[in-house]
Protein backbone atom coordinates (compact mmCIF):
# COMPACT_ATOMS: atom_id res chain seq x y z
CA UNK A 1 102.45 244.26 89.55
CA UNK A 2 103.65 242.00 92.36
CA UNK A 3 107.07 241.73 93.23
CA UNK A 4 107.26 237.77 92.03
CA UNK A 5 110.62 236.60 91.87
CA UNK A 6 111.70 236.28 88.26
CA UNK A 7 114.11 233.44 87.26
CA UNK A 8 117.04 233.40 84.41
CA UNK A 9 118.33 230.50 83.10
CA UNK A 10 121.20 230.90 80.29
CA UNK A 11 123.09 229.02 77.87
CA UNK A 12 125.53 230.35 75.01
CA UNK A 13 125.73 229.48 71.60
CA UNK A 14 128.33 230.52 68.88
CA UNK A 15 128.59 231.95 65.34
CA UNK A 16 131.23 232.99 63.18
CA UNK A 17 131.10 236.36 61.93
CA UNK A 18 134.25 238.30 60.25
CA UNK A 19 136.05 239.97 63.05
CA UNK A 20 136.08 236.80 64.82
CA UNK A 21 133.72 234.79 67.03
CA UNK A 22 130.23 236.53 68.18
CA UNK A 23 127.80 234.43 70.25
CA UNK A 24 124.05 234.31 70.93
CA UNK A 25 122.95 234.17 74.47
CA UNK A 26 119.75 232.01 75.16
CA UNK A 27 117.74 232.80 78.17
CA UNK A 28 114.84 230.99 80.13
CA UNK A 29 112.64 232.47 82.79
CA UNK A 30 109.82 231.27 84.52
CA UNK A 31 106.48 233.07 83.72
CA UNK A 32 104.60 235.25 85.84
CA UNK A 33 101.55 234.85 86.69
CA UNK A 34 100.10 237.90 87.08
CA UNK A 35 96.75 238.67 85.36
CA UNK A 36 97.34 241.48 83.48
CA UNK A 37 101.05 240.68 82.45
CA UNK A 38 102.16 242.35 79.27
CA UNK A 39 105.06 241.05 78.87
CA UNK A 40 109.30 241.00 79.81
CA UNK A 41 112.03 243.40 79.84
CA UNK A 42 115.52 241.50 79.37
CA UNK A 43 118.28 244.55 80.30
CA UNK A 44 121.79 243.66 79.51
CA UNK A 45 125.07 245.03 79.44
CA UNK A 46 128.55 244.46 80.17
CA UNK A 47 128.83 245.93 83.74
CA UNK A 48 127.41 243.81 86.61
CA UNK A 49 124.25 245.82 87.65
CA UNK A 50 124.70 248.33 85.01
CA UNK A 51 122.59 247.60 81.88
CA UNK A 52 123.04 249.55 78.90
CA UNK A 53 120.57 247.59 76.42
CA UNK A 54 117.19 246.74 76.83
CA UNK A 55 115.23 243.48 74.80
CA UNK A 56 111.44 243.37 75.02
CA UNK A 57 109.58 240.33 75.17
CA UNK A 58 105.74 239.55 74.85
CA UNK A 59 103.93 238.18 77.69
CA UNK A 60 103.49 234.93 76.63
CA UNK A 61 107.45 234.54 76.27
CA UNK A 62 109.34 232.05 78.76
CA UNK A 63 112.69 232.08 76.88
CA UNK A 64 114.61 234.82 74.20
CA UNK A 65 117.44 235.53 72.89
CA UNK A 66 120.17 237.95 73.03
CA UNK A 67 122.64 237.35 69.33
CA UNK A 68 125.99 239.43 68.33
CA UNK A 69 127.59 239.24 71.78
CA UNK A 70 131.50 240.03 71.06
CA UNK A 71 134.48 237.80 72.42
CA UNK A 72 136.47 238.52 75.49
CA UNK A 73 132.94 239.91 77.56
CA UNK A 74 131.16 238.96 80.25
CA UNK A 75 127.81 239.79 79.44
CA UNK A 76 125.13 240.52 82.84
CA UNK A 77 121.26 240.25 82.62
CA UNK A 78 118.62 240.69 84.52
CA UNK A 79 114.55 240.56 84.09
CA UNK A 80 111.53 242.68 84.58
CA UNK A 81 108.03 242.31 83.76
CA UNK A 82 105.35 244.50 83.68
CA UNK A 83 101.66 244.96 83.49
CA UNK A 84 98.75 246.81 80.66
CA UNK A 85 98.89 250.07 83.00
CA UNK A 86 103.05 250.31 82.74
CA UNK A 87 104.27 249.04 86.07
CA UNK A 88 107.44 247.20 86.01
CA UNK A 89 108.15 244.57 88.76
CA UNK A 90 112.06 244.64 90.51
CA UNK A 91 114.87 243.23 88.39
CA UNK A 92 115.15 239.46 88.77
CA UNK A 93 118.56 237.74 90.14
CA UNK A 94 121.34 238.72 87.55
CA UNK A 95 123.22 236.10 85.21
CA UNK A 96 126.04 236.47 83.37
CA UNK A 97 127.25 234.72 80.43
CA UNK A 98 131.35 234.87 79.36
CA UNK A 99 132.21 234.86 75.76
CA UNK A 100 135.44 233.77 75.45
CA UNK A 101 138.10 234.95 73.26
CA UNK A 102 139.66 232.15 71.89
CA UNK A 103 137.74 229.45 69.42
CA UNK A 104 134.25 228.50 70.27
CA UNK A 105 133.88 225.16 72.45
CA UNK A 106 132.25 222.11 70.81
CA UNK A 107 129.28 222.27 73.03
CA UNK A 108 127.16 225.21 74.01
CA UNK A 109 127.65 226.37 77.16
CA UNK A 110 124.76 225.58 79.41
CA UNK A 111 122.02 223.13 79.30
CA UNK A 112 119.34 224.13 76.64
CA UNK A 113 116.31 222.24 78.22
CA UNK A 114 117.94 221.89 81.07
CA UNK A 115 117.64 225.72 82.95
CA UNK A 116 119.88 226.86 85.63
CA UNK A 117 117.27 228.55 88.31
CA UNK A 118 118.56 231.61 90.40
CA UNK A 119 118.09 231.43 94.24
């Protein structure tokens, strides 16, 4: 597995559920290009660097989606991929998405369509 730079784009969208607002977190990345690419690893948690919950993804995914995301976190992800035989590649750049406490904003955050790339 090479060590190709993975990139996250995110936006947020909102739902109601009964304890309040909960969102779902829609990420992009571009694919890699490796040959024998199985597929994505989205880790997430609500530490910066620390990721407590893991999302897999097949290997022809470019985009996913992360739902039931409480209010009042900041919510950090970062992506790996890996091969058939098991090896992972390093995480990509980490984004973070902030749900915020209060009532859900007309628009989505982010650009759906439109991805924000990590340097």
């Amino acid at each position: 597995m090479s060590k190709k730079m993975l990139l996250l784009a995110v936006g947020i969208v909102f739902c109601s559920v009964q304890t309040g607002w909960a969102a779902t977190v829609d990420l992009a990345w571009d694919a890699n290009s490796e040959s024998d690419l199985a597929g994505y690893e989205l880790h997430y948690g609500t530490s910066s660097g620390s990721y407590t919950n893991l999302k897999v993804f097949g290997r022809t995914a470019t985009q996913g989606s992360v739902t039931g995301l409480l209010e009042g976190n900041t919510y950090y992800f970062a992506l790996k991929a890996f091969d058939s035989s098991g090896n992972r590649s390093g995480f990509s750049n980490q984004v973070s998405a902030e749900i915020q406490a209060d009532e859900p904003p007309a628009e989505p955050l982010g650009q759906p369509g439109k991805p924000i790339y990590i340097p």
